[in-house]
N, C-alpha and C. Protein backbone atom coordinates (compact mmCIF):
# COMPACT_ATOMS: atom_id res chain seq x y z
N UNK A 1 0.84 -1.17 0.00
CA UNK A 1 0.00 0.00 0.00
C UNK A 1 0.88 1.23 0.00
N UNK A 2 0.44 1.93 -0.83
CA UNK A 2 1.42 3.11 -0.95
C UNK A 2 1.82 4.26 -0.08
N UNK A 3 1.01 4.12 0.97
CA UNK A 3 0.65 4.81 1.94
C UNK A 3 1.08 4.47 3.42
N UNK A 4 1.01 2.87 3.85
CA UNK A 4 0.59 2.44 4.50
C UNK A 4 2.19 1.44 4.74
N UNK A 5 3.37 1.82 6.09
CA UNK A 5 3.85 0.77 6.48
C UNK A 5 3.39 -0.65 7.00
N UNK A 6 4.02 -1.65 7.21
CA UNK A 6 3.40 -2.82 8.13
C UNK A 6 3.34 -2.43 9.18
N UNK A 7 2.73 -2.25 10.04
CA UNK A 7 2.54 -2.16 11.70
C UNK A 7 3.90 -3.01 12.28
N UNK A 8 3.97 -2.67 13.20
CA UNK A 8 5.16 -3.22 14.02
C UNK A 8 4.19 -3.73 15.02
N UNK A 9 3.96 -4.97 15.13
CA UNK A 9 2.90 -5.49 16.26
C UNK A 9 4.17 -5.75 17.78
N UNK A 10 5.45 -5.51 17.84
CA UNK A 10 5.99 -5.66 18.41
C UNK A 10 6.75 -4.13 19.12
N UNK A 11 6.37 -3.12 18.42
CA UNK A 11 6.36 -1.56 19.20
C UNK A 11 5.40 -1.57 20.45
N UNK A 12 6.12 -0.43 21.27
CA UNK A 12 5.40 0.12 22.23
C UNK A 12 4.29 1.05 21.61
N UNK A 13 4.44 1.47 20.27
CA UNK A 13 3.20 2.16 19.91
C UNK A 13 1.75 1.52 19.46
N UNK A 14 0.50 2.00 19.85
CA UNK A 14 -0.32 1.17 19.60
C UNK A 14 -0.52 1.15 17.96
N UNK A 15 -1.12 -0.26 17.16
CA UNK A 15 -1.61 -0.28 16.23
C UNK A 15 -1.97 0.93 15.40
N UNK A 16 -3.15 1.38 16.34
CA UNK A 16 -3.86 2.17 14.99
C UNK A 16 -2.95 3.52 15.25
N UNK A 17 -2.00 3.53 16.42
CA UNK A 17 -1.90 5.18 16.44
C UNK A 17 -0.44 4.73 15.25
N UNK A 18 -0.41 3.89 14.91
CA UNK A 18 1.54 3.61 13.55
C UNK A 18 0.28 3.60 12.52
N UNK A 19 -0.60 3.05 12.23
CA UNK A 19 -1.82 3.19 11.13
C UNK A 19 -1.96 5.03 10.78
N UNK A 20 -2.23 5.56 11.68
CA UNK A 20 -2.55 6.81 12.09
C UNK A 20 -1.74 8.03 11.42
N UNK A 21 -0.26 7.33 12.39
CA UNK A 21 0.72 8.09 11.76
C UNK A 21 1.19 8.00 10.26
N UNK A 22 1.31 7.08 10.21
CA UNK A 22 1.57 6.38 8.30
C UNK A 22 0.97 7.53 7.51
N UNK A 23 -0.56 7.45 8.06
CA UNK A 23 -1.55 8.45 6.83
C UNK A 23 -0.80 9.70 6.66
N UNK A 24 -0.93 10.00 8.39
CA UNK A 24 -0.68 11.62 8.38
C UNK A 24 0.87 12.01 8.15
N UNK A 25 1.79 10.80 8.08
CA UNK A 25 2.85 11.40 7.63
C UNK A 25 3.21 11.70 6.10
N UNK A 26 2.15 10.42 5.57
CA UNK A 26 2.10 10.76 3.77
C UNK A 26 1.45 11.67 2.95
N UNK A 27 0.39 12.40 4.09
CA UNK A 27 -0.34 13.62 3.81
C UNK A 27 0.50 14.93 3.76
N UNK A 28 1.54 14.80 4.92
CA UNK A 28 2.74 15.67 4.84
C UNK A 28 3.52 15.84 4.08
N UNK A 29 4.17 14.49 3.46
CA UNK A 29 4.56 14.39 2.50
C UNK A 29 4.53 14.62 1.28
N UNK A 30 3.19 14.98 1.10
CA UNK A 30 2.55 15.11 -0.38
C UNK A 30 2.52 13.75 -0.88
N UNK A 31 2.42 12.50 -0.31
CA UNK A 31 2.29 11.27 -0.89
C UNK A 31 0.68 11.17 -1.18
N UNK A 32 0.08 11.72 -0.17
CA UNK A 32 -1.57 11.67 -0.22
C UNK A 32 -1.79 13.19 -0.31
N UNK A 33 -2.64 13.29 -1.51
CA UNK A 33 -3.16 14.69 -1.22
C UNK A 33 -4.73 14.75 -1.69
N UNK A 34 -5.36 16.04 -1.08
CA UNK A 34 -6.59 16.12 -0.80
C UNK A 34 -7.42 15.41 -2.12
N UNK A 35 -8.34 14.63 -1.60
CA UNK A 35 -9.17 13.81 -2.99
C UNK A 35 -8.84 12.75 -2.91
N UNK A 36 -7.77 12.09 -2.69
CA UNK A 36 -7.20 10.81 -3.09
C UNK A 36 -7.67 9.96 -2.12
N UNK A 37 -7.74 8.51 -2.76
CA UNK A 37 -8.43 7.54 -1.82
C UNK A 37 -7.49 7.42 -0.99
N UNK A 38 -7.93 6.41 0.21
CA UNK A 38 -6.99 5.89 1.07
C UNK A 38 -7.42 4.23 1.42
N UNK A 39 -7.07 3.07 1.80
CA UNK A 39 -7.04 1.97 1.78
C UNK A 39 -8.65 1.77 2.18
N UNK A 40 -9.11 0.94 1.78
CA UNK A 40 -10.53 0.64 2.84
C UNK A 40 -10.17 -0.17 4.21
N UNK A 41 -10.79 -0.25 5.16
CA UNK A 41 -10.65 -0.74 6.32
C UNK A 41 -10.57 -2.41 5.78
N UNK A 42 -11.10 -2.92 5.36
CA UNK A 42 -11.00 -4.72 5.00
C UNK A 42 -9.85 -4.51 4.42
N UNK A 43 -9.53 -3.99 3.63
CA UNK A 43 -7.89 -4.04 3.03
C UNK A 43 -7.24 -3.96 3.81
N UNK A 44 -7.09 -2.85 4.88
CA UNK A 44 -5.85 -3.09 5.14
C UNK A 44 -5.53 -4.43 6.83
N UNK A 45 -7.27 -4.67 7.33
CA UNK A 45 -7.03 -5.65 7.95
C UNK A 45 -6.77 -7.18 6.93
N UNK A 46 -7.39 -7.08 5.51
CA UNK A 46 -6.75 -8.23 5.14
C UNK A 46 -5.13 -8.51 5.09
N UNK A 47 -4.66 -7.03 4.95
CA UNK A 47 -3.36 -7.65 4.25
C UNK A 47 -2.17 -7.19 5.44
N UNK A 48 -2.70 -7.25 6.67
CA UNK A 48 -1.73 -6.94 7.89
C UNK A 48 -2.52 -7.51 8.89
N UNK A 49 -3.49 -8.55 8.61
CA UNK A 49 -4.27 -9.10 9.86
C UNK A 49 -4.51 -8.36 11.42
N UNK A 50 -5.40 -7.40 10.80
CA UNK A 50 -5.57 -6.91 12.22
C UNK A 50 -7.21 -6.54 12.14
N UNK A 51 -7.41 -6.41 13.49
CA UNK A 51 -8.94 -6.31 13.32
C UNK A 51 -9.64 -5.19 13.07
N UNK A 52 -10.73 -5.72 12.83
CA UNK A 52 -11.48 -3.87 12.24
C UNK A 52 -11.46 -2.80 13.29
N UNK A 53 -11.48 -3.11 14.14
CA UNK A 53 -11.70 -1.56 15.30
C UNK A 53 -10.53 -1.42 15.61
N UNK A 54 -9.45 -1.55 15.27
CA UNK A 54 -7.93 -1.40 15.62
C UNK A 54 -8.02 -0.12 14.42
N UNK A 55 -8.20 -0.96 12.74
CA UNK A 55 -8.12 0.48 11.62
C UNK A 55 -9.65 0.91 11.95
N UNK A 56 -10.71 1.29 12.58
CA UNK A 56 -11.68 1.85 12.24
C UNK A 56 -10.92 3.11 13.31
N UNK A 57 -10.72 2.70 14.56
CA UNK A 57 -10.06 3.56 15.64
C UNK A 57 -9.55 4.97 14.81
N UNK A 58 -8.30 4.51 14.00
CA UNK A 58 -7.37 5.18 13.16
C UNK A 58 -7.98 6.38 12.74
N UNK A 59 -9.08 5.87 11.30
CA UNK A 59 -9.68 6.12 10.79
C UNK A 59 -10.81 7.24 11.48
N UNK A 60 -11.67 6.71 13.01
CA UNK A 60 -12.06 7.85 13.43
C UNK A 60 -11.43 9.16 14.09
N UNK A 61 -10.09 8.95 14.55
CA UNK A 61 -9.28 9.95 14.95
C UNK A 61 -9.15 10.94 13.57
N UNK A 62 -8.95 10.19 12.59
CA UNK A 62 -8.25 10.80 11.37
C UNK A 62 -9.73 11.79 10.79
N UNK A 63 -10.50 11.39 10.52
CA UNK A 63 -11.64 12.12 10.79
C UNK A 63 -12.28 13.14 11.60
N UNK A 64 -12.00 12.81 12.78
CA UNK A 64 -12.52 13.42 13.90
C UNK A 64 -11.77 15.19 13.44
N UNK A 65 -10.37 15.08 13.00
CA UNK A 65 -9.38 15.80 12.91
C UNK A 65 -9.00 16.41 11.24
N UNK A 66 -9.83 16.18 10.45
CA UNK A 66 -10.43 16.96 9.45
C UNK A 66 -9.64 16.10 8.46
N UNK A 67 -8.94 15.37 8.84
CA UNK A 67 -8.16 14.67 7.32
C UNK A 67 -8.41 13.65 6.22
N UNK A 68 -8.64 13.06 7.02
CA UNK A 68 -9.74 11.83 6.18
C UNK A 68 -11.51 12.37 6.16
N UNK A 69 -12.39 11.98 5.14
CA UNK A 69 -13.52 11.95 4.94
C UNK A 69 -14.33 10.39 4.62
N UNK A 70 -15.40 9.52 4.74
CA UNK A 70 -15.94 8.82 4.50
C UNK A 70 -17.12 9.00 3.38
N UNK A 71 -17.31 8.41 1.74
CA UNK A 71 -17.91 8.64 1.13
C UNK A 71 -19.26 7.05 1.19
N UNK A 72 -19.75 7.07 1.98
CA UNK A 72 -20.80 5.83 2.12
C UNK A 72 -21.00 5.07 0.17
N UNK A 73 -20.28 3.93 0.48
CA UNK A 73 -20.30 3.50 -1.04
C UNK A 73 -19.12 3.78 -2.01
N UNK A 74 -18.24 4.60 -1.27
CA UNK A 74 -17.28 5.01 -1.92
C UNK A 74 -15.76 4.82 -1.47
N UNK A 75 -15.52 4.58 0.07
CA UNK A 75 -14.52 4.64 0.83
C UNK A 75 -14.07 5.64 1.37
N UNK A 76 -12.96 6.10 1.81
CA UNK A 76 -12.32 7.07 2.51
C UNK A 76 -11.32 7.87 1.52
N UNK A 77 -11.14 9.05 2.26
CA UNK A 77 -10.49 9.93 1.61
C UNK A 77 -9.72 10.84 2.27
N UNK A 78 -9.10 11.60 1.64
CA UNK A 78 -7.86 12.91 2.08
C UNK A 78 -9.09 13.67 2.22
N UNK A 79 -9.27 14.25 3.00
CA UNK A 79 -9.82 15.23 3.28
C UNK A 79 -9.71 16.94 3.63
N UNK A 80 -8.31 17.23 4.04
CA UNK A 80 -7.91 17.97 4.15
C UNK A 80 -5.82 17.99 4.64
N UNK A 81 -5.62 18.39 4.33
CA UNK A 81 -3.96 18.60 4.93
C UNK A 81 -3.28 19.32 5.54
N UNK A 82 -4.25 20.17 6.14
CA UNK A 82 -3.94 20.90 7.66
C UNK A 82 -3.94 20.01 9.02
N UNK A 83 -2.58 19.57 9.48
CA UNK A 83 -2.19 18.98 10.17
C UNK A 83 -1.61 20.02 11.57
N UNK A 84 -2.21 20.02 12.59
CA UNK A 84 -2.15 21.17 13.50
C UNK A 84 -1.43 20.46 14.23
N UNK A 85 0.29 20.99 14.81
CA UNK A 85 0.77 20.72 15.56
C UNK A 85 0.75 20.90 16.86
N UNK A 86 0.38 20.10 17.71
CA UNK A 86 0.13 20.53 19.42
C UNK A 86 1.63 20.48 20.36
N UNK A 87 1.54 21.05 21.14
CA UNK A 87 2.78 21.15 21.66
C UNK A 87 2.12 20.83 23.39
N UNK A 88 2.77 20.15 23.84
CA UNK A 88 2.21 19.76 25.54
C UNK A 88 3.01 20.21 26.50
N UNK A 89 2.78 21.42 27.33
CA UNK A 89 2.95 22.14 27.69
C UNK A 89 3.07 21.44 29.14
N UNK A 90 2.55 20.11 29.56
CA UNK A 90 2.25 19.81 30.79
C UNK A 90 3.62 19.37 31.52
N UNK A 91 4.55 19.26 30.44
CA UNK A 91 6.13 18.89 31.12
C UNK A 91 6.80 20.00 31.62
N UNK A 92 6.72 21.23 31.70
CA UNK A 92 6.97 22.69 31.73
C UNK A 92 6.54 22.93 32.89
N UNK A 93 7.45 23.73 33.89
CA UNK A 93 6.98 24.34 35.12
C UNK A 93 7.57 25.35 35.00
N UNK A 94 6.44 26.30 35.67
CA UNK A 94 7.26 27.47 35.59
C UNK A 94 8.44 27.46 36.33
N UNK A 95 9.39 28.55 36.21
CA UNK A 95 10.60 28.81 37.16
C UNK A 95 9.84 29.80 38.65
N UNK A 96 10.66 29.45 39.34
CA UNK A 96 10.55 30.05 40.60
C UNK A 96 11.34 31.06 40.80
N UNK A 97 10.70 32.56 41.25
CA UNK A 97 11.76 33.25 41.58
C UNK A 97 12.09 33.58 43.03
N UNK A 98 13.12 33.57 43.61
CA UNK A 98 13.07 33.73 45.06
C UNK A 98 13.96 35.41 45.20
């Protein structure tokens, strides 16, 4: 799949979030761009044996987050390629001044 590494079922990262990343790093890439299909969910559990709510998971994050779209009858898609970087602020303390 042109898109799509094998999962590392042996990472500390979960399944769908290396599914996840794959997309959104080929969207970055310009490997996927807006319009273009993306694997159907039976594909890519056929051809990396994994189960459907592992890629549906993926798939609803990726959605949820404007990138992928679902065409009922049609499959999935690029949806957009604004990829918003978050930065986590929660490791950060302020300094103390004495």
């Amino acid at each position: 799949m042109k898109c799509l590494n094998k999962p590392d079922k042996l990472s500390i990262i979960p399944i769908y979030q290396q599914i996840k990343d794959n997309i959104l790093n080929a969207v970055e890439d310009k490997k996927l761009r807006i319009g273009e299909s993306i694997p159907s969910i039976n594909k890519i559990c056929g051809e990396f044996n994994l189960s459907p709510g592992t890629v549906i998971r993926a798939y609803d994050e990726l959605r949820e987050m404007g990138i992928i779209s679902a065409k009922q009858g049609k499959g999935y898609f690029v949806a957009g390629t604004l990829i918003e970087k978050k930065t986590d602020f929660s490791a950060f303390r302020p300094h103390e001044c004495f």
